[in-house]
C-alpha atoms as a PDB file:
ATOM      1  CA  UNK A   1       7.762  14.107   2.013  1.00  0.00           C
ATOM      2  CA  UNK A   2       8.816  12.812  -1.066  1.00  0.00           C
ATOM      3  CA  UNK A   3       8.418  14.269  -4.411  1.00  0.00           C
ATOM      4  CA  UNK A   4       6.769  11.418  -6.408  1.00  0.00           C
ATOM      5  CA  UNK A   5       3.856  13.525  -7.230  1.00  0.00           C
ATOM      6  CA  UNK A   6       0.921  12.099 -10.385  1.00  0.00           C
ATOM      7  CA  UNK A   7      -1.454  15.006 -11.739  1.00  0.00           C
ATOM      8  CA  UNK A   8      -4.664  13.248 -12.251  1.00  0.00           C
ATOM      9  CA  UNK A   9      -5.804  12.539 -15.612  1.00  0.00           C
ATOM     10  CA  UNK A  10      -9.276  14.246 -14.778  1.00  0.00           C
ATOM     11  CA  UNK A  11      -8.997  16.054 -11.667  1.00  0.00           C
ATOM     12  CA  UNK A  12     -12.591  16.808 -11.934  1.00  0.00           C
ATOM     13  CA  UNK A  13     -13.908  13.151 -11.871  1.00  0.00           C
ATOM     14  CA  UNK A  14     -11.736  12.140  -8.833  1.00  0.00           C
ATOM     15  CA  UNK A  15     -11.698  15.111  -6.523  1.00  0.00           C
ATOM     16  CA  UNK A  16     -14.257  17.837  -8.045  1.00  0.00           C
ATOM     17  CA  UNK A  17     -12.827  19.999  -4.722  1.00  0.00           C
ATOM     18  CA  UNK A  18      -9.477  19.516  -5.917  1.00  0.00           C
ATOM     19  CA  UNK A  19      -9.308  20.697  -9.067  1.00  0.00           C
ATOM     20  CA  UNK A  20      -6.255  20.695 -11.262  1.00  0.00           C
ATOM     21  CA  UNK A  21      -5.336  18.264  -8.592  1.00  0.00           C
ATOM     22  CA  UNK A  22      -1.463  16.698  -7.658  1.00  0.00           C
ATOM     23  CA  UNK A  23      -1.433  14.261  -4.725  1.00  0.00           C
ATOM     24  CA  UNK A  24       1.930  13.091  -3.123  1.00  0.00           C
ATOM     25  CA  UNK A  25       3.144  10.308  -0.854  1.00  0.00           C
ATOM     26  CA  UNK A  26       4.681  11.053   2.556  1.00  0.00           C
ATOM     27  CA  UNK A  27       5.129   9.377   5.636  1.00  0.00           C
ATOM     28  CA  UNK A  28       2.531   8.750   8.425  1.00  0.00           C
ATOM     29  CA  UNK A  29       2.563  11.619  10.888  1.00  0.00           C
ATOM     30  CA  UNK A  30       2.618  11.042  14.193  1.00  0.00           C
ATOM     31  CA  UNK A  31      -0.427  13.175  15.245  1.00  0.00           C
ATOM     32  CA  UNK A  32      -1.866  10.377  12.647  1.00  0.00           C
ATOM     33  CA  UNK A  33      -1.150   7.083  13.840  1.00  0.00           C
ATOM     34  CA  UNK A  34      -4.449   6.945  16.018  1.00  0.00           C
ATOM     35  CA  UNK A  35      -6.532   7.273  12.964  1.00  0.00           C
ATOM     36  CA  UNK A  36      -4.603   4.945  11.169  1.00  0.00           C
ATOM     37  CA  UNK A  37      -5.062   2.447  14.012  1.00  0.00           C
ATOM     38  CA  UNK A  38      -8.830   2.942  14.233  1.00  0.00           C
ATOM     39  CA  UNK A  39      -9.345   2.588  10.254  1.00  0.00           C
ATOM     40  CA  UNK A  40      -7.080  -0.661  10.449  1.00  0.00           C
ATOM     41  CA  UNK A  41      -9.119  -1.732  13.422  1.00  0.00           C
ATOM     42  CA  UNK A  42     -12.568  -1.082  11.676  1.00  0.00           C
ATOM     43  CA  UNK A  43     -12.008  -1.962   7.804  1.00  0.00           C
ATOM     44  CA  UNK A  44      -9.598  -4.914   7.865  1.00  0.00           C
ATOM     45  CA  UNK A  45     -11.424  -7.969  10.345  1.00  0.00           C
ATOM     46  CA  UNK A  46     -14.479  -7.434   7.848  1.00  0.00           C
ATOM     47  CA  UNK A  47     -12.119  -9.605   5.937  1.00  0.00           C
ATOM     48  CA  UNK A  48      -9.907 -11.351   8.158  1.00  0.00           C
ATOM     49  CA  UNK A  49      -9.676 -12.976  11.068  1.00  0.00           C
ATOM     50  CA  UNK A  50      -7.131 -12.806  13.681  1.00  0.00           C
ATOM     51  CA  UNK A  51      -6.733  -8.833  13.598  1.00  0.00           C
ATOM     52  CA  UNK A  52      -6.444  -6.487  16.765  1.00  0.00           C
ATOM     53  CA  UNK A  53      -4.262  -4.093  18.715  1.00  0.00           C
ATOM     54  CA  UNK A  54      -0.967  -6.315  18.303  1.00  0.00           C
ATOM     55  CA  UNK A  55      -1.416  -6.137  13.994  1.00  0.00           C
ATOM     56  CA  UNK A  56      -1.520  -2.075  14.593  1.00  0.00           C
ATOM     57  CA  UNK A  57       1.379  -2.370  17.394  1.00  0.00           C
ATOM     58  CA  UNK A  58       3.576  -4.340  14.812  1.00  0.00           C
ATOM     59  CA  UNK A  59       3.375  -2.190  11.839  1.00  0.00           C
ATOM     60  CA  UNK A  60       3.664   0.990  13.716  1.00  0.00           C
ATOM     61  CA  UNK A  61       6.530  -0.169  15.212  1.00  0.00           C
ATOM     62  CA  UNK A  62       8.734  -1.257  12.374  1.00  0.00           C
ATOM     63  CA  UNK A  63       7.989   1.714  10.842  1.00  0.00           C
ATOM     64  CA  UNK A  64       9.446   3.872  13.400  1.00  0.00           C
ATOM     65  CA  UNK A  65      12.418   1.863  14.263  1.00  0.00           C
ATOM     66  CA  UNK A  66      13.183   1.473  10.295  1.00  0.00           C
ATOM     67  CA  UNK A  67      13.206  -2.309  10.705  1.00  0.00           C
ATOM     68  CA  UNK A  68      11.073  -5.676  11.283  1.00  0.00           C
ATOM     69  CA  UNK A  69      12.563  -7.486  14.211  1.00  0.00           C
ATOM     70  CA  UNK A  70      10.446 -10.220  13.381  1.00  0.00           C
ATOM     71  CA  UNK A  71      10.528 -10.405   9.713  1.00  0.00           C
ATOM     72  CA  UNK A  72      12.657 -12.645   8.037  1.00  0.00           C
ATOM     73  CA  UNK A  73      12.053 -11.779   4.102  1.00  0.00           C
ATOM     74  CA  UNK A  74      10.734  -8.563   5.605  1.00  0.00           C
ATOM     75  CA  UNK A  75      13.023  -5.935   5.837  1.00  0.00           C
ATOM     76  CA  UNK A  76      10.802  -3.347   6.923  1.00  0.00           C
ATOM     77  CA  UNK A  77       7.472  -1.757   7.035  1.00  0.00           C
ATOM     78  CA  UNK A  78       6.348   1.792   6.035  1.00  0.00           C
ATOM     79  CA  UNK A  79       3.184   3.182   6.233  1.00  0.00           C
ATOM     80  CA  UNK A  80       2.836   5.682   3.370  1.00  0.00           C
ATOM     81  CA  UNK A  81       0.087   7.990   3.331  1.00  0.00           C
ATOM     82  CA  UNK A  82      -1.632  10.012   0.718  1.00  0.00           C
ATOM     83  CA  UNK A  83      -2.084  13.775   0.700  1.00  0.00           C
ATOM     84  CA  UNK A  84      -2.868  16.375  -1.738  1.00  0.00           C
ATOM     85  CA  UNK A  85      -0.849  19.562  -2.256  1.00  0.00           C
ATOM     86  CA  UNK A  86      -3.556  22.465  -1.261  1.00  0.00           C
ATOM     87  CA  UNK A  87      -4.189  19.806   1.767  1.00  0.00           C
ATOM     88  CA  UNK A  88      -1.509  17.712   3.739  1.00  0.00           C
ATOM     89  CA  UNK A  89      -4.238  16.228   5.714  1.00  0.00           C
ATOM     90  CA  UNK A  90      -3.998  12.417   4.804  1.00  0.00           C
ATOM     91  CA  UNK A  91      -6.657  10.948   2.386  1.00  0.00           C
ATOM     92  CA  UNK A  92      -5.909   7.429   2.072  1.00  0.00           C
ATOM     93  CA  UNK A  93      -2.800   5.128   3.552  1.00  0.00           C
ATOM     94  CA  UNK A  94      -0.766   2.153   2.219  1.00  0.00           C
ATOM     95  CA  UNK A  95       1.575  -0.271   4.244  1.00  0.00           C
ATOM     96  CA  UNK A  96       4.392  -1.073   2.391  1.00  0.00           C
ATOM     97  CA  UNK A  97       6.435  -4.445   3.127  1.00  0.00           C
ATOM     98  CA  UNK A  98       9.949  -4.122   2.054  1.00  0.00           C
ATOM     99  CA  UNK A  99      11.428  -7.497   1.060  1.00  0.00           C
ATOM    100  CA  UNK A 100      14.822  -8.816   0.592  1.00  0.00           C
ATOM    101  CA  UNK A 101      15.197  -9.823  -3.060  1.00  0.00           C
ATOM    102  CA  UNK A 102      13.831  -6.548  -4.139  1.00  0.00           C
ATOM    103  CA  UNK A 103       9.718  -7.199  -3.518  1.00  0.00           C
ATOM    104  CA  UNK A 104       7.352  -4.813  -2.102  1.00  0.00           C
ATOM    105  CA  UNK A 105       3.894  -6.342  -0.281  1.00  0.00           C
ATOM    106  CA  UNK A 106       1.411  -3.303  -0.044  1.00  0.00           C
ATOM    107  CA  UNK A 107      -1.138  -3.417   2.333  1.00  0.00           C
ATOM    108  CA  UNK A 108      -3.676  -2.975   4.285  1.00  0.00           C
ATOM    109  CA  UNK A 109      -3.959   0.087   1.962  1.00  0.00           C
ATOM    110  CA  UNK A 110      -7.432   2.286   2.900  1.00  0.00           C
ATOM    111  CA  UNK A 111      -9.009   5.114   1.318  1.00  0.00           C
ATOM    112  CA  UNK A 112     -10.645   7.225   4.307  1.00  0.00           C
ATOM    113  CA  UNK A 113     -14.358   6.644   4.017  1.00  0.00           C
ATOM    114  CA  UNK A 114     -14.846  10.236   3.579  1.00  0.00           C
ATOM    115  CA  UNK A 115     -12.835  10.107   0.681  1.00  0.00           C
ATOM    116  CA  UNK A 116     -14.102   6.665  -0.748  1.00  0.00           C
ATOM    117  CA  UNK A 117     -15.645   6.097  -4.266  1.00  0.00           C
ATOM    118  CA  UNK A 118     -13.151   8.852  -5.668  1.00  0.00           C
ATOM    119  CA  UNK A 119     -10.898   6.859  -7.600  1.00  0.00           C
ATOM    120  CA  UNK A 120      -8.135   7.996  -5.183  1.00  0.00           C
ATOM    121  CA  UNK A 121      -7.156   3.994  -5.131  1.00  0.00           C
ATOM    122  CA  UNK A 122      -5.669   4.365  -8.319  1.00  0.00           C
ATOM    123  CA  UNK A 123      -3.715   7.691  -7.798  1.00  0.00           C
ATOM    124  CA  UNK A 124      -2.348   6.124  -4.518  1.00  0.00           C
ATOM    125  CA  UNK A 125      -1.444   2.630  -6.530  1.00  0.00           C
ATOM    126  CA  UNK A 126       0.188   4.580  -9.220  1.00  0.00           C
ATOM    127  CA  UNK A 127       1.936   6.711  -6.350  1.00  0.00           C
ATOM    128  CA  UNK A 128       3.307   3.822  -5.006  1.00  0.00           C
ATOM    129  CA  UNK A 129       4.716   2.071  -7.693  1.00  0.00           C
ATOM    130  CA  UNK A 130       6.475   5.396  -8.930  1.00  0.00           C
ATOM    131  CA  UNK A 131       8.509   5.453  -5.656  1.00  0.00           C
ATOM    132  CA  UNK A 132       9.405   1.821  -5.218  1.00  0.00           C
ATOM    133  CA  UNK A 133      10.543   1.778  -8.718  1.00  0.00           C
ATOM    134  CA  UNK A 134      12.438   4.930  -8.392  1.00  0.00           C
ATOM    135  CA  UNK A 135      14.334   3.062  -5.164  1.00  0.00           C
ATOM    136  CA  UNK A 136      15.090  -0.101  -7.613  1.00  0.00           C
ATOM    137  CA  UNK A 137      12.697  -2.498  -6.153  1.00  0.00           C
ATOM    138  CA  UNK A 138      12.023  -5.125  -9.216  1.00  0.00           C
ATOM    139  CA  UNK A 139       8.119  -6.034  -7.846  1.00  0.00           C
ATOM    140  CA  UNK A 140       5.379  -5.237  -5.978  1.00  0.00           C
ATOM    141  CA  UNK A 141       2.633  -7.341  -4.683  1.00  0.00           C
ATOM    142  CA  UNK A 142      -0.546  -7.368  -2.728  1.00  0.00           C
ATOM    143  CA  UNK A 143      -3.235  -9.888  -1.692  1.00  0.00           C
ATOM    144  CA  UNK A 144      -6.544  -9.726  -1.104  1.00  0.00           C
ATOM    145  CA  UNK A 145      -9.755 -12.183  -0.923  1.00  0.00           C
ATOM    146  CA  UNK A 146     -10.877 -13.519  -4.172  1.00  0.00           C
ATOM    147  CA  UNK A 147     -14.352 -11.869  -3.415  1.00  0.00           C
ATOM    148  CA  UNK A 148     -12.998  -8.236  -3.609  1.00  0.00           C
ATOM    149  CA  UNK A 149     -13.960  -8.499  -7.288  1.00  0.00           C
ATOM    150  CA  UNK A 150     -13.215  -3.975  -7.571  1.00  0.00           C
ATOM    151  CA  UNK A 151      -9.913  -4.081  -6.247  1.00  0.00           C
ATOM    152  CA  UNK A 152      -9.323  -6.946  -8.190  1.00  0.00           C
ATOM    153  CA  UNK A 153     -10.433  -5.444 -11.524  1.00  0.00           C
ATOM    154  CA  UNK A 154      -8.689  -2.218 -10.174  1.00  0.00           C
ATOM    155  CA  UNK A 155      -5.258  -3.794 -10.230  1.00  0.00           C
ATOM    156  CA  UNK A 156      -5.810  -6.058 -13.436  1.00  0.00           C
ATOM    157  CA  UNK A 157      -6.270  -2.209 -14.901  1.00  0.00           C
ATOM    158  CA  UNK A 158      -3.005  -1.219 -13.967  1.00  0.00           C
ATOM    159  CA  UNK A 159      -1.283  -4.474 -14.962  1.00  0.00           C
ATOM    160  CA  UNK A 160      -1.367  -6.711 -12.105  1.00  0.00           C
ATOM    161  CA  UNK A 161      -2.009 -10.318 -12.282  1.00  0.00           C
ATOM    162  CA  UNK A 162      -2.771 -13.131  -9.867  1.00  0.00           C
ATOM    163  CA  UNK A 163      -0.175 -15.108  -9.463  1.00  0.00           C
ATOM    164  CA  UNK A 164      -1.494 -17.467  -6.706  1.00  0.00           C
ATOM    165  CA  UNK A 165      -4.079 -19.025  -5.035  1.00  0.00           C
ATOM    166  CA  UNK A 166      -3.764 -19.234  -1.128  1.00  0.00           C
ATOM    167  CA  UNK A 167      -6.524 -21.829   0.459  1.00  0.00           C
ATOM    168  CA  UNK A 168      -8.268 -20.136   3.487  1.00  0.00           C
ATOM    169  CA  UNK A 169      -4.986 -18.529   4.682  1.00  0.00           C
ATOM    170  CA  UNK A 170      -6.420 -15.774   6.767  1.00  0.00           C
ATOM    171  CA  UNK A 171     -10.288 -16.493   7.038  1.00  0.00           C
ATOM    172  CA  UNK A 172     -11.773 -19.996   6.921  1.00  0.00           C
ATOM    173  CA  UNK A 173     -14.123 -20.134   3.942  1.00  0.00           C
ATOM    174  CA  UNK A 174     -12.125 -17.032   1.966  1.00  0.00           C
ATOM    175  CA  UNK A 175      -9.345 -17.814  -0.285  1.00  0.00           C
ATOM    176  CA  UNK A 176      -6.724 -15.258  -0.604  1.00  0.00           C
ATOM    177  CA  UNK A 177      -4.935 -13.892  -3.870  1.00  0.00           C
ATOM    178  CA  UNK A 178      -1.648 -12.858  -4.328  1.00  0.00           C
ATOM    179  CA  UNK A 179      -1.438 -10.033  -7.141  1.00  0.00           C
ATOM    180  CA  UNK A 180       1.412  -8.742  -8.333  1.00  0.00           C
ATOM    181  CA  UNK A 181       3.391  -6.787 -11.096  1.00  0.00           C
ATOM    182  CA  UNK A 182       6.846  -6.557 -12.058  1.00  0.00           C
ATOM    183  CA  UNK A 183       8.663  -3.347 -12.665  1.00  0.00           C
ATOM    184  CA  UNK A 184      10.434  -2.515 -16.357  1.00  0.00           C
ATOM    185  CA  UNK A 185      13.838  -2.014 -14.595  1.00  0.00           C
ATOM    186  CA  UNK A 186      16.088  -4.442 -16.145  1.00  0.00           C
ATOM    187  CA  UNK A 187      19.187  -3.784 -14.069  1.00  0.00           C
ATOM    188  CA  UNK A 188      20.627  -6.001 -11.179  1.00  0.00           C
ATOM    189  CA  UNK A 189      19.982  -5.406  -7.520  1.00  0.00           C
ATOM    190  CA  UNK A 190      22.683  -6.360  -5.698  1.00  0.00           C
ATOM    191  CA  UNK A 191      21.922  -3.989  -2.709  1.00  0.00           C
ATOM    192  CA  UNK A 192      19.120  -5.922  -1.825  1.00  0.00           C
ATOM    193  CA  UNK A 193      20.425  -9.600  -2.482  1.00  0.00           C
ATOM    194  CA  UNK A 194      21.836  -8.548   1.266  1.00  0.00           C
ATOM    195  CA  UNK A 195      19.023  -7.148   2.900  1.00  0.00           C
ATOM    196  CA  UNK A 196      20.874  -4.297   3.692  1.00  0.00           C
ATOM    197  CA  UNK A 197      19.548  -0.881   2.441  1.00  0.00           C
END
């Protein structure tokens, strides 16, 4: 687990369970990966094509050996998931893409449906951009299709903007959009000008 923890700014309104509520990031657990394989499997073709068993395979994978074989601006992928303190059951997940140059892709990211509607989206965002800044990462990015107007307007929120337009890239007829946001850090990274961590 790692101790990048965010107190909600009203507990009440996002978890009324929960109350007085801090939620952390830690890694998937293994007893988890089914579920995370059967939410990937259900939520993520609604919006693109192409997705089965080998997607699941391949992020699961690099984020137990530590690295992508296949990637070449991908370092490696971690699947992050998010759990509260009273309850280390996980509530939502992110995928994070490490990238050499000092980038971060998130996703597929997916609040649990039991858990949906909660505003746990933004707790898990700002989550994840504590700990990537923390490990000197310079930006993080995501992408999704231009017609998920609430994530959009979710992430404009929190500072992201869309930085690019790519033409029916995963689904004929959908365009996709690449949203991002740089970090305040102003200091080199020369550790990941490499690609070594």
């Amino acid at each position: 687990m790692y101790d990048f923890q965010v107190e909600t700014e009203c507990a009440s309104r996002v978890l009324p369970m929960l109350q007085d509520s801090i939620y952390y990031l830690r890694e998937l657990f293994p007893h988890e990966r089914a579920r995370f394989a059967s939410e990937v499997l259900v939520s993520i073709p609604i919006l693109y094509d192409e997705i089965d068993e080998s997607f699941v395979d391949h992020i699961l994978d690099s984020h137990t050996r530590g690295s992508d074989p296949t990637g070449y601006f991908t370092i490696r992928k971690k699947v992050w998931a998010l759990a509260h303190e009273e309850r280390s059951e996980m509530l939502a997940f992110t995928v994070a893409s490490e990238k050499r140059g000092g980038s971060v892709r998130f996703g597929p990211t997916v609040v649990l449906p039991e858990y949906q509607g909660l505003g746990l989206y933004t707790v898990l965002t700002r989550l994840r951009e504590q700990l990537y800044s923390s490990r000197g990462f310079r930006k993080w990015y995501c992408t999704c299709p231009e017609n998920c107007t609430k994530i959009r307007l979710t992430l404009s929120k929190q500072g992201y903007m869309t930085e690019a337009i790519l033409r029916e890239q995963f689904r004929v007829g959908t365009n996709e959009l690449v949203i991002g946001k740089l970090t305040t850090r102003t200091e080199p990274l020369s550790l990941f000008s490499t690609g070594r961590l």
